[in-house]
PDB file of N, CA and C in Angstrom:
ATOM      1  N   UNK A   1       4.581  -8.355  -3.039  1.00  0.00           N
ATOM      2  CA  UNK A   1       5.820  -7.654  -3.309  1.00  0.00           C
ATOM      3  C   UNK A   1       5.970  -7.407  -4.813  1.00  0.00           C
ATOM      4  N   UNK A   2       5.805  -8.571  -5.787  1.00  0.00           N
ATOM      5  CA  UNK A   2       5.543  -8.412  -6.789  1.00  0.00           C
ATOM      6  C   UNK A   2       4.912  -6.972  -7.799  1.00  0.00           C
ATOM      7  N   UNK A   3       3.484  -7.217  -6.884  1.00  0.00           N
ATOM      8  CA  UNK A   3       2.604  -5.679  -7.240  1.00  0.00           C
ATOM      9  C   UNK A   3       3.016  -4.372  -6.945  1.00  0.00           C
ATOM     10  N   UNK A   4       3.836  -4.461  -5.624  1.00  0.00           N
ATOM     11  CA  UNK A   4       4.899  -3.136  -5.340  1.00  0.00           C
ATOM     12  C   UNK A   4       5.715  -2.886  -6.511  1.00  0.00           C
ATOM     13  N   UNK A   5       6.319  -3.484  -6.860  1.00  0.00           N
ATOM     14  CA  UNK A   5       8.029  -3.310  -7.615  1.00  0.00           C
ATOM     15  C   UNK A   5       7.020  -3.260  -9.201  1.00  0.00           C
ATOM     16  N   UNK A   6       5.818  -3.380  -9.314  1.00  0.00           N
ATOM     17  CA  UNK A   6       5.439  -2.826 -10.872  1.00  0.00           C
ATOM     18  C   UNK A   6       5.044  -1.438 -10.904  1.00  0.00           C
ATOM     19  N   UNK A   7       5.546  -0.821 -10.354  1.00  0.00           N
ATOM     20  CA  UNK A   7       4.661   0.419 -10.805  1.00  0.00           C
ATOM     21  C   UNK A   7       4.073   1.086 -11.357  1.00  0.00           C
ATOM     22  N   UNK A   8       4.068   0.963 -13.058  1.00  0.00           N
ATOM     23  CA  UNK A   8       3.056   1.129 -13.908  1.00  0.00           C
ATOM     24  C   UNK A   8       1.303   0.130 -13.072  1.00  0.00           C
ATOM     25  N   UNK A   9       1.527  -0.978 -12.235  1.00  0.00           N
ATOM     26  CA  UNK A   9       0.456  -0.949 -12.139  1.00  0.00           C
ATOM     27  C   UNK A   9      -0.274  -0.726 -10.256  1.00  0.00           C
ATOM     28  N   UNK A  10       0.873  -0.624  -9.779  1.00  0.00           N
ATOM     29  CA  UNK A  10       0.510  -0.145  -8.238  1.00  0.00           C
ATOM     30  C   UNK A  10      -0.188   1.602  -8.545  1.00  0.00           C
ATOM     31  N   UNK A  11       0.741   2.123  -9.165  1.00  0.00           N
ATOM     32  CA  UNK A  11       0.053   3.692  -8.838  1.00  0.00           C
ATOM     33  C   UNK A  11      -1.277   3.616  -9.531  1.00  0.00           C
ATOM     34  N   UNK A  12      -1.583   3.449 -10.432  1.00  0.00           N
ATOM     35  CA  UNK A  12      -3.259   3.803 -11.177  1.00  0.00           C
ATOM     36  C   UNK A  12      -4.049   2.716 -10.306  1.00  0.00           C
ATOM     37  N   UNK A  13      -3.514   1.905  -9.653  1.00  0.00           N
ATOM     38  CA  UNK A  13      -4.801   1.053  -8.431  1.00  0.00           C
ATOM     39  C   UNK A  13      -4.421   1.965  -7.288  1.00  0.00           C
ATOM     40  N   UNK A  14      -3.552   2.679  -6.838  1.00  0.00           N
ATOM     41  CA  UNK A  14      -3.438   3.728  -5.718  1.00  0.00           C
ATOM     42  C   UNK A  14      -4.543   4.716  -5.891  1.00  0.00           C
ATOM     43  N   UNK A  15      -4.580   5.538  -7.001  1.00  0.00           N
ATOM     44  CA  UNK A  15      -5.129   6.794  -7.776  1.00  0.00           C
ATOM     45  C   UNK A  15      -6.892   5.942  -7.481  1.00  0.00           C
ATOM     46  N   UNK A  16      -6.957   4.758  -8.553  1.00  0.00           N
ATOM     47  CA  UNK A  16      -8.360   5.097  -8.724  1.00  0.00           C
ATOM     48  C   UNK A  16      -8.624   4.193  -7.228  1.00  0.00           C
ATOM     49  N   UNK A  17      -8.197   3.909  -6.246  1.00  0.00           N
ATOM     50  CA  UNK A  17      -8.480   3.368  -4.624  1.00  0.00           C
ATOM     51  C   UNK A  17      -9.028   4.653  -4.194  1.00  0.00           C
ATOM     52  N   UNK A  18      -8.482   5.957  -4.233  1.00  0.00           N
ATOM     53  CA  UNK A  18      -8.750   6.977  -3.459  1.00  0.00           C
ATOM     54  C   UNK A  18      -9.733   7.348  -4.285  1.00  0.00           C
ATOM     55  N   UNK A  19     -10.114   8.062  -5.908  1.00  0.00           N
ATOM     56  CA  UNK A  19     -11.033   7.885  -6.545  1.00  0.00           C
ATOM     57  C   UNK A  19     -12.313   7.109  -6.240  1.00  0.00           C
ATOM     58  N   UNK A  20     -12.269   6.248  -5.935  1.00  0.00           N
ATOM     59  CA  UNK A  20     -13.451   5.068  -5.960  1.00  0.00           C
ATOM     60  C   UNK A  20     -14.579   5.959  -5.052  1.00  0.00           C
ATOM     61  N   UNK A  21     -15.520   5.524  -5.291  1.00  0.00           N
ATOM     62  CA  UNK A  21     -16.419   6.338  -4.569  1.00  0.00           C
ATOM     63  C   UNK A  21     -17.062   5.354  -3.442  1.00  0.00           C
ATOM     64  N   UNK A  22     -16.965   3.894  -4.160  1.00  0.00           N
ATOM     65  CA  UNK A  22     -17.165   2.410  -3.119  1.00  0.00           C
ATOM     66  C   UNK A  22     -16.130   1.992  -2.030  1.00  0.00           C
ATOM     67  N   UNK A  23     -15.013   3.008  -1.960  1.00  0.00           N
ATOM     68  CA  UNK A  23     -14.438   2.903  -0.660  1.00  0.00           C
ATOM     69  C   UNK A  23     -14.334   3.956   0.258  1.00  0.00           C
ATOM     70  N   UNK A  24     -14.559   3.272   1.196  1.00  0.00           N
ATOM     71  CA  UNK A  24     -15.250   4.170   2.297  1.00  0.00           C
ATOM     72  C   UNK A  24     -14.254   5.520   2.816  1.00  0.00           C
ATOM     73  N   UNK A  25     -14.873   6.657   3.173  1.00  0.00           N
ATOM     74  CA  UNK A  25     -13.587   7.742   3.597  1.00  0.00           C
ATOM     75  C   UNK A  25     -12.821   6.677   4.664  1.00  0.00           C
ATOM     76  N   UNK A  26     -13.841   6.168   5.865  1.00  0.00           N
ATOM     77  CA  UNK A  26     -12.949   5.560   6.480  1.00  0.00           C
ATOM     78  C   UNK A  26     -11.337   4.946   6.290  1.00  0.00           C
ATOM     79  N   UNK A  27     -12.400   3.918   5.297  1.00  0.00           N
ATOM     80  CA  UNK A  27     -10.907   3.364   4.939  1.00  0.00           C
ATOM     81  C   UNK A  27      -9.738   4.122   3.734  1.00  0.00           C
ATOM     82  N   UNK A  28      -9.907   5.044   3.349  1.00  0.00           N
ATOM     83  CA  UNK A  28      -9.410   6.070   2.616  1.00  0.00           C
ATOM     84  C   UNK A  28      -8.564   6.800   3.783  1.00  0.00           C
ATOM     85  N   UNK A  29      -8.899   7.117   4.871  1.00  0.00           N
ATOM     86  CA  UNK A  29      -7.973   7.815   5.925  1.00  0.00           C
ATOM     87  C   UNK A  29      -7.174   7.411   6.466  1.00  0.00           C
ATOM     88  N   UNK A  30      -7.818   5.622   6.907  1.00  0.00           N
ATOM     89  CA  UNK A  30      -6.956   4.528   7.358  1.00  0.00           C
ATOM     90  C   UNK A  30      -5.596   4.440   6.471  1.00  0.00           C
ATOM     91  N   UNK A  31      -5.708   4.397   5.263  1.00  0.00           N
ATOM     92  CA  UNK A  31      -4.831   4.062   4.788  1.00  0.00           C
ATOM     93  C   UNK A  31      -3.488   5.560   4.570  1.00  0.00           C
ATOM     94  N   UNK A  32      -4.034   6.569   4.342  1.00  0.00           N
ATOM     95  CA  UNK A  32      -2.944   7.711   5.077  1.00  0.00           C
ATOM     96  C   UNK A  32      -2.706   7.593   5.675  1.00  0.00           C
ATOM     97  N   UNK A  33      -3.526   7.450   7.013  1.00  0.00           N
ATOM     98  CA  UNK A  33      -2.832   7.649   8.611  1.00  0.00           C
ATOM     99  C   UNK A  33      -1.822   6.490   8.850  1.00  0.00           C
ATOM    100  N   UNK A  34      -1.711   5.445   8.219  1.00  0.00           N
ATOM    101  CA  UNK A  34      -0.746   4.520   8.700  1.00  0.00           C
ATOM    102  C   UNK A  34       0.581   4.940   7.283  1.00  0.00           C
ATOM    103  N   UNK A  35       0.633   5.645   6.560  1.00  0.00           N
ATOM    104  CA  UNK A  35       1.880   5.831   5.641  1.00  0.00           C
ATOM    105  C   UNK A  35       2.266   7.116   6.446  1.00  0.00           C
ATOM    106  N   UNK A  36       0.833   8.272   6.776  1.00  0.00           N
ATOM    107  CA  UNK A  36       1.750   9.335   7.721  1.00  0.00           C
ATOM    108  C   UNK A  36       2.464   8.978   8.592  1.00  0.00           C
ATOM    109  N   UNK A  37       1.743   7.637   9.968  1.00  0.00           N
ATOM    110  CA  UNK A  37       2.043   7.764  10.871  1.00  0.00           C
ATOM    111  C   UNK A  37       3.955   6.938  10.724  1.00  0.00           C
ATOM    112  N   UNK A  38       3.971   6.119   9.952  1.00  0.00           N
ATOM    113  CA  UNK A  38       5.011   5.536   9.881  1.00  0.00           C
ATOM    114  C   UNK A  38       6.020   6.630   9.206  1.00  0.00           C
ATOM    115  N   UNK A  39       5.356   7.973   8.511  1.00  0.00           N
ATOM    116  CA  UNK A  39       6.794   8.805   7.770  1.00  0.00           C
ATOM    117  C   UNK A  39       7.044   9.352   9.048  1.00  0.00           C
ATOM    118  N   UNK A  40       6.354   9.675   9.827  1.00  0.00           N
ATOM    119  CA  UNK A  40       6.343  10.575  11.448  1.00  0.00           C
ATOM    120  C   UNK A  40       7.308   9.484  12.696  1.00  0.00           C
ATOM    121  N   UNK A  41       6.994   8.773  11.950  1.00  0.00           N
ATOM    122  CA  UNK A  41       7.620   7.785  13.053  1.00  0.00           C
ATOM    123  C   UNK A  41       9.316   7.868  13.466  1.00  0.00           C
ATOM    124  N   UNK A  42       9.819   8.246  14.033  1.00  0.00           N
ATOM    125  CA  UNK A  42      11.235   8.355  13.962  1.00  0.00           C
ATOM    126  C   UNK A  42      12.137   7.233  14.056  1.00  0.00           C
ATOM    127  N   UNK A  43      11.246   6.045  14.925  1.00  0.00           N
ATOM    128  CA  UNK A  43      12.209   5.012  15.249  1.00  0.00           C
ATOM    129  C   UNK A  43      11.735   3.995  13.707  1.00  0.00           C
ATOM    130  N   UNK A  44      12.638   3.309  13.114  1.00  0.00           N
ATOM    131  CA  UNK A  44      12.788   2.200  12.173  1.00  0.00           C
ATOM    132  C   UNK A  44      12.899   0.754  13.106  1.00  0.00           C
ATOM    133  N   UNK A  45      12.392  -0.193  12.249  1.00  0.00           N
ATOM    134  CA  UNK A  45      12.976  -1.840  12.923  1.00  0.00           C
ATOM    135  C   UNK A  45      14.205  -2.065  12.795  1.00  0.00           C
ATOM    136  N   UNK A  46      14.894  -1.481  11.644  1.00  0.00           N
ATOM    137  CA  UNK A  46      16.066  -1.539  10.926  1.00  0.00           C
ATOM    138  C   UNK A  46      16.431  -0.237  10.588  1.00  0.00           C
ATOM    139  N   UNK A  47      17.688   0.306  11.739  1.00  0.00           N
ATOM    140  CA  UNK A  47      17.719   1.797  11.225  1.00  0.00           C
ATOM    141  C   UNK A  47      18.316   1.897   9.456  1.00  0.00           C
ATOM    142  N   UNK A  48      18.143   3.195   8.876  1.00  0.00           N
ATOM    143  CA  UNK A  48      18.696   3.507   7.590  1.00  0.00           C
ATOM    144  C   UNK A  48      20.184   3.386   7.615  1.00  0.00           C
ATOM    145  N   UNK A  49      20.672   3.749   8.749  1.00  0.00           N
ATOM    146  CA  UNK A  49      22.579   3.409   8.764  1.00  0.00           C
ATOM    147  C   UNK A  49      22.838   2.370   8.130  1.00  0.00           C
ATOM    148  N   UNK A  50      22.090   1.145   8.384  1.00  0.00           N
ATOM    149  CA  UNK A  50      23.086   0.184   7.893  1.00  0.00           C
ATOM    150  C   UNK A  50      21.769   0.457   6.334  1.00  0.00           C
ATOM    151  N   UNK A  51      22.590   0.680   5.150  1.00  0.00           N
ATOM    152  CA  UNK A  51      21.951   1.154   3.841  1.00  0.00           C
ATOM    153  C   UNK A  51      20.724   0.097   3.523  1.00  0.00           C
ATOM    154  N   UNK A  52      21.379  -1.161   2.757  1.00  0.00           N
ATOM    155  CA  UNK A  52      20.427  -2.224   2.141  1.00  0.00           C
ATOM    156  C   UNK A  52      19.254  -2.397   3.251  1.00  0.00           C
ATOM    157  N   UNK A  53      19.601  -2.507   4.276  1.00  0.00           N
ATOM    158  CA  UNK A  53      18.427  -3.291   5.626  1.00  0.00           C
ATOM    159  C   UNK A  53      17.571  -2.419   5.855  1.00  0.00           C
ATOM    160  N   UNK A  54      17.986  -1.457   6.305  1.00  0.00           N
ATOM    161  CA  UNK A  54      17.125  -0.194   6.230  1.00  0.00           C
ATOM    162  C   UNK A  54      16.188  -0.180   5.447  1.00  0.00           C
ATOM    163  N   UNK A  55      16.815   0.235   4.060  1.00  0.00           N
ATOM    164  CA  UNK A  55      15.227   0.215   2.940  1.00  0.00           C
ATOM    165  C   UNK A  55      14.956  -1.084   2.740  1.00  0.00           C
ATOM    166  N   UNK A  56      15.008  -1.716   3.216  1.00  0.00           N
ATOM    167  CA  UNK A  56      14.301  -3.591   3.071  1.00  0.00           C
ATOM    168  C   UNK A  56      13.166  -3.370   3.866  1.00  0.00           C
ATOM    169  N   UNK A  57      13.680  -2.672   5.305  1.00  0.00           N
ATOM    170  CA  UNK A  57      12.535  -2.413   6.319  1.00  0.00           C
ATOM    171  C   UNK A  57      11.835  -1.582   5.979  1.00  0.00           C
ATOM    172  N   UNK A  58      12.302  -0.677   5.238  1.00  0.00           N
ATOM    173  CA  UNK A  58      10.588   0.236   5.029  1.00  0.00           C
ATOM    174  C   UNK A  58      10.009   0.115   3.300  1.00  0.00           C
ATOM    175  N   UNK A  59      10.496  -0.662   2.446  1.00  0.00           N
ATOM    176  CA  UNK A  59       9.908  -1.717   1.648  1.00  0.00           C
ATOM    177  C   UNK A  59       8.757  -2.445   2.348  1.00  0.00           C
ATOM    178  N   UNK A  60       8.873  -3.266   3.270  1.00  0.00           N
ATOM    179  CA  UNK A  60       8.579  -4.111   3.597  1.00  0.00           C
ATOM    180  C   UNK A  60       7.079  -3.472   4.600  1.00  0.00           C
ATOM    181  N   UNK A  61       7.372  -2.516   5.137  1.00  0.00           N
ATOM    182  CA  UNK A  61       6.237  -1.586   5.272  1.00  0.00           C
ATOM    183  C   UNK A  61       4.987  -1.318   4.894  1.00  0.00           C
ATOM    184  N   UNK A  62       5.617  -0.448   3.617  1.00  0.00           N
ATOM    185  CA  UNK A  62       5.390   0.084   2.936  1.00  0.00           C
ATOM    186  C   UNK A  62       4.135  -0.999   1.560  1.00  0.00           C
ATOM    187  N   UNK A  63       5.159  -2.524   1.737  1.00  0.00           N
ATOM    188  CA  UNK A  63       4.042  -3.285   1.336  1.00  0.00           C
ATOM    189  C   UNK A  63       2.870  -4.020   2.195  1.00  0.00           C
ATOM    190  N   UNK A  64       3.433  -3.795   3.329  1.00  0.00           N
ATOM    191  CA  UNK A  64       1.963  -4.361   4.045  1.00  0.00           C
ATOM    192  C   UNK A  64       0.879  -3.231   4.044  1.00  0.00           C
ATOM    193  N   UNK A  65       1.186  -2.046   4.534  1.00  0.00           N
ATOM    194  CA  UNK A  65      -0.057  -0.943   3.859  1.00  0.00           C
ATOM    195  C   UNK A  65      -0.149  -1.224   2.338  1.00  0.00           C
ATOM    196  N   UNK A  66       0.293  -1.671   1.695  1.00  0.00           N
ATOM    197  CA  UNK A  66      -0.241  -1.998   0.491  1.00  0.00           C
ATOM    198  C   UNK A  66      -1.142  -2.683  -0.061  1.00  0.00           C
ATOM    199  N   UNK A  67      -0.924  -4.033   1.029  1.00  0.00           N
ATOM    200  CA  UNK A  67      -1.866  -5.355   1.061  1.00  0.00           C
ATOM    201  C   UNK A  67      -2.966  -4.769   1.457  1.00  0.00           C
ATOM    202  N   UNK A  68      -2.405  -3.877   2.653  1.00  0.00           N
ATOM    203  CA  UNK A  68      -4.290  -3.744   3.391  1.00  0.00           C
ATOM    204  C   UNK A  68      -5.019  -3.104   2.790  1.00  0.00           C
ATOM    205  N   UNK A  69      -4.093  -1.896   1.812  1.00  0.00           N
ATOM    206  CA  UNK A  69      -4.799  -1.376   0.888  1.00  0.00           C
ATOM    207  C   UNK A  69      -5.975  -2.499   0.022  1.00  0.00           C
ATOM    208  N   UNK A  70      -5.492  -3.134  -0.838  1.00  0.00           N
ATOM    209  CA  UNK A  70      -6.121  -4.061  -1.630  1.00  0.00           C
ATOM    210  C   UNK A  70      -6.527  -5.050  -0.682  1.00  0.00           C
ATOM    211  N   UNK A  71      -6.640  -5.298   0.324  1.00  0.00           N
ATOM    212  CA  UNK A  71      -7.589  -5.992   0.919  1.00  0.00           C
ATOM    213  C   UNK A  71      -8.928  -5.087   1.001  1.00  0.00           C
ATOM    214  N   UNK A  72      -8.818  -3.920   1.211  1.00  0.00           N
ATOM    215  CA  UNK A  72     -10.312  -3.395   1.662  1.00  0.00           C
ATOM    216  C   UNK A  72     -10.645  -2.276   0.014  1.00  0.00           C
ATOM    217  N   UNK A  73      -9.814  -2.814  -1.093  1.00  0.00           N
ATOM    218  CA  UNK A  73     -10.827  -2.595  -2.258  1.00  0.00           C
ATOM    219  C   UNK A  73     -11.349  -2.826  -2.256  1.00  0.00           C
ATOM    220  N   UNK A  74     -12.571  -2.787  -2.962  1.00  0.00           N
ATOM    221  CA  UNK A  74     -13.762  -3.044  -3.918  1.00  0.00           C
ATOM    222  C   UNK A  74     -13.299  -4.448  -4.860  1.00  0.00           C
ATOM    223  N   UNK A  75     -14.081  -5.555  -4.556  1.00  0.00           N
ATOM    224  CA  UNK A  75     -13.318  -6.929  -5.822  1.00  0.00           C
ATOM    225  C   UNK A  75     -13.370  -6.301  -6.972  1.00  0.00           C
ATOM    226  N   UNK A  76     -14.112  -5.042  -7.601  1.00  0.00           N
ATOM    227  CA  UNK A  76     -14.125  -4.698  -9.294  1.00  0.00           C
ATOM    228  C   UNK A  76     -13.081  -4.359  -9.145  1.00  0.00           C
ATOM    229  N   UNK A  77     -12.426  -3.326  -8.420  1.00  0.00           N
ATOM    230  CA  UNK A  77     -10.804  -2.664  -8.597  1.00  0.00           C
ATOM    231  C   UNK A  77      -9.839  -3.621  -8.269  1.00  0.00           C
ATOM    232  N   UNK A  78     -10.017  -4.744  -7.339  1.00  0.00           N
ATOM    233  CA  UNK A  78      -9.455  -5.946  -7.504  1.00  0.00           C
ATOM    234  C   UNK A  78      -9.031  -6.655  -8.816  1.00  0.00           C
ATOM    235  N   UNK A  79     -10.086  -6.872  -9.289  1.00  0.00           N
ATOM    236  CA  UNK A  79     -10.331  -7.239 -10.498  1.00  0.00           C
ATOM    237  C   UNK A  79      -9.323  -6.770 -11.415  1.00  0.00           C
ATOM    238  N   UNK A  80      -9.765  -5.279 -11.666  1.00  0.00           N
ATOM    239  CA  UNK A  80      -9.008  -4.756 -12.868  1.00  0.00           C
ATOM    240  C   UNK A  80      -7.601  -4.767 -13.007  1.00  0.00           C
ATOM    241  N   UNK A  81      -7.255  -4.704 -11.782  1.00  0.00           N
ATOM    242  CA  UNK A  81      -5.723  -4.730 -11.683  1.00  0.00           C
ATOM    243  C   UNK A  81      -5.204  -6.209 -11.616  1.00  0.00           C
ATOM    244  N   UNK A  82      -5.907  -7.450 -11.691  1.00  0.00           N
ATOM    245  CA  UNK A  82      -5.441  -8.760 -11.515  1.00  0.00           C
ATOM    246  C   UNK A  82      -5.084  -9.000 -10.294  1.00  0.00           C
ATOM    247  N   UNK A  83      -5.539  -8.459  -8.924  1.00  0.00           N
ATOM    248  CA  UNK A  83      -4.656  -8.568  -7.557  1.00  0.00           C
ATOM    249  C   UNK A  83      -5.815  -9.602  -6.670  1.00  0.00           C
ATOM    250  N   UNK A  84      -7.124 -10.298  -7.805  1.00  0.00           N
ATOM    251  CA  UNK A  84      -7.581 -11.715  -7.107  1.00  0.00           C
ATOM    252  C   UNK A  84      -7.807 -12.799  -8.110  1.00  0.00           C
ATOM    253  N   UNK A  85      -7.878 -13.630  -7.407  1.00  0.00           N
ATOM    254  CA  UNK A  85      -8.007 -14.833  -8.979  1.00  0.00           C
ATOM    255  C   UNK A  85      -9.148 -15.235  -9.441  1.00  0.00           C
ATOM    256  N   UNK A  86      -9.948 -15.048  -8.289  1.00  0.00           N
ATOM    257  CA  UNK A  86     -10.911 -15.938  -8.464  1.00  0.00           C
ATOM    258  C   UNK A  86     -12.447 -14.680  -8.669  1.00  0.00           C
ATOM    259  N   UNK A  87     -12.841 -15.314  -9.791  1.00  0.00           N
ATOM    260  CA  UNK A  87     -14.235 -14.097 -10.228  1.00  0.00           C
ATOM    261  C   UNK A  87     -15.801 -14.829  -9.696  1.00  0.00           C
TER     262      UNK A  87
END
């Protein structure tokens, strides 16, 4: 959650994720098709009516495609961005 809410350093590990030439289209599509399929999605866990809960729920989304994102980096782009500890 942390790495979400920085954005100076989530977007340039977004940018060079799709960039990378060591991650696979696969997983390059994977990771659209689950931000399309969830903008397509009409139903929420937490509709937007009630304001705060709403965007908590698609925060909360929004960071697990995030994780999976950086789970199926490359450890160098791992790396650069500080998102493992251990070298």
């Amino acid at each position: 959650m942390k790495f979400l809410m920085n954005f100076r350093k989530s977007f340039p590990f977004l940018v060079d994720f799709f960039r990378s030439g060591e991650v696979s289209l696969v997983k390059k599509i994977l990771a659209v098709g689950l931000v399309g399929f969830y903008i397509w999605l009409p139903l929420d866990l937490i509709p937007d009516v009630f304001l705060f809960f709403g965007i908590v729920d698609d925060l909360a989304v929004f960071t697990f495609i995030l994780q999976l994102m950086v789970k199926m980096a490359p450890l160098e782009l791992q790396y650069k961005y500080g998102l493992t500890k251990f070298k």
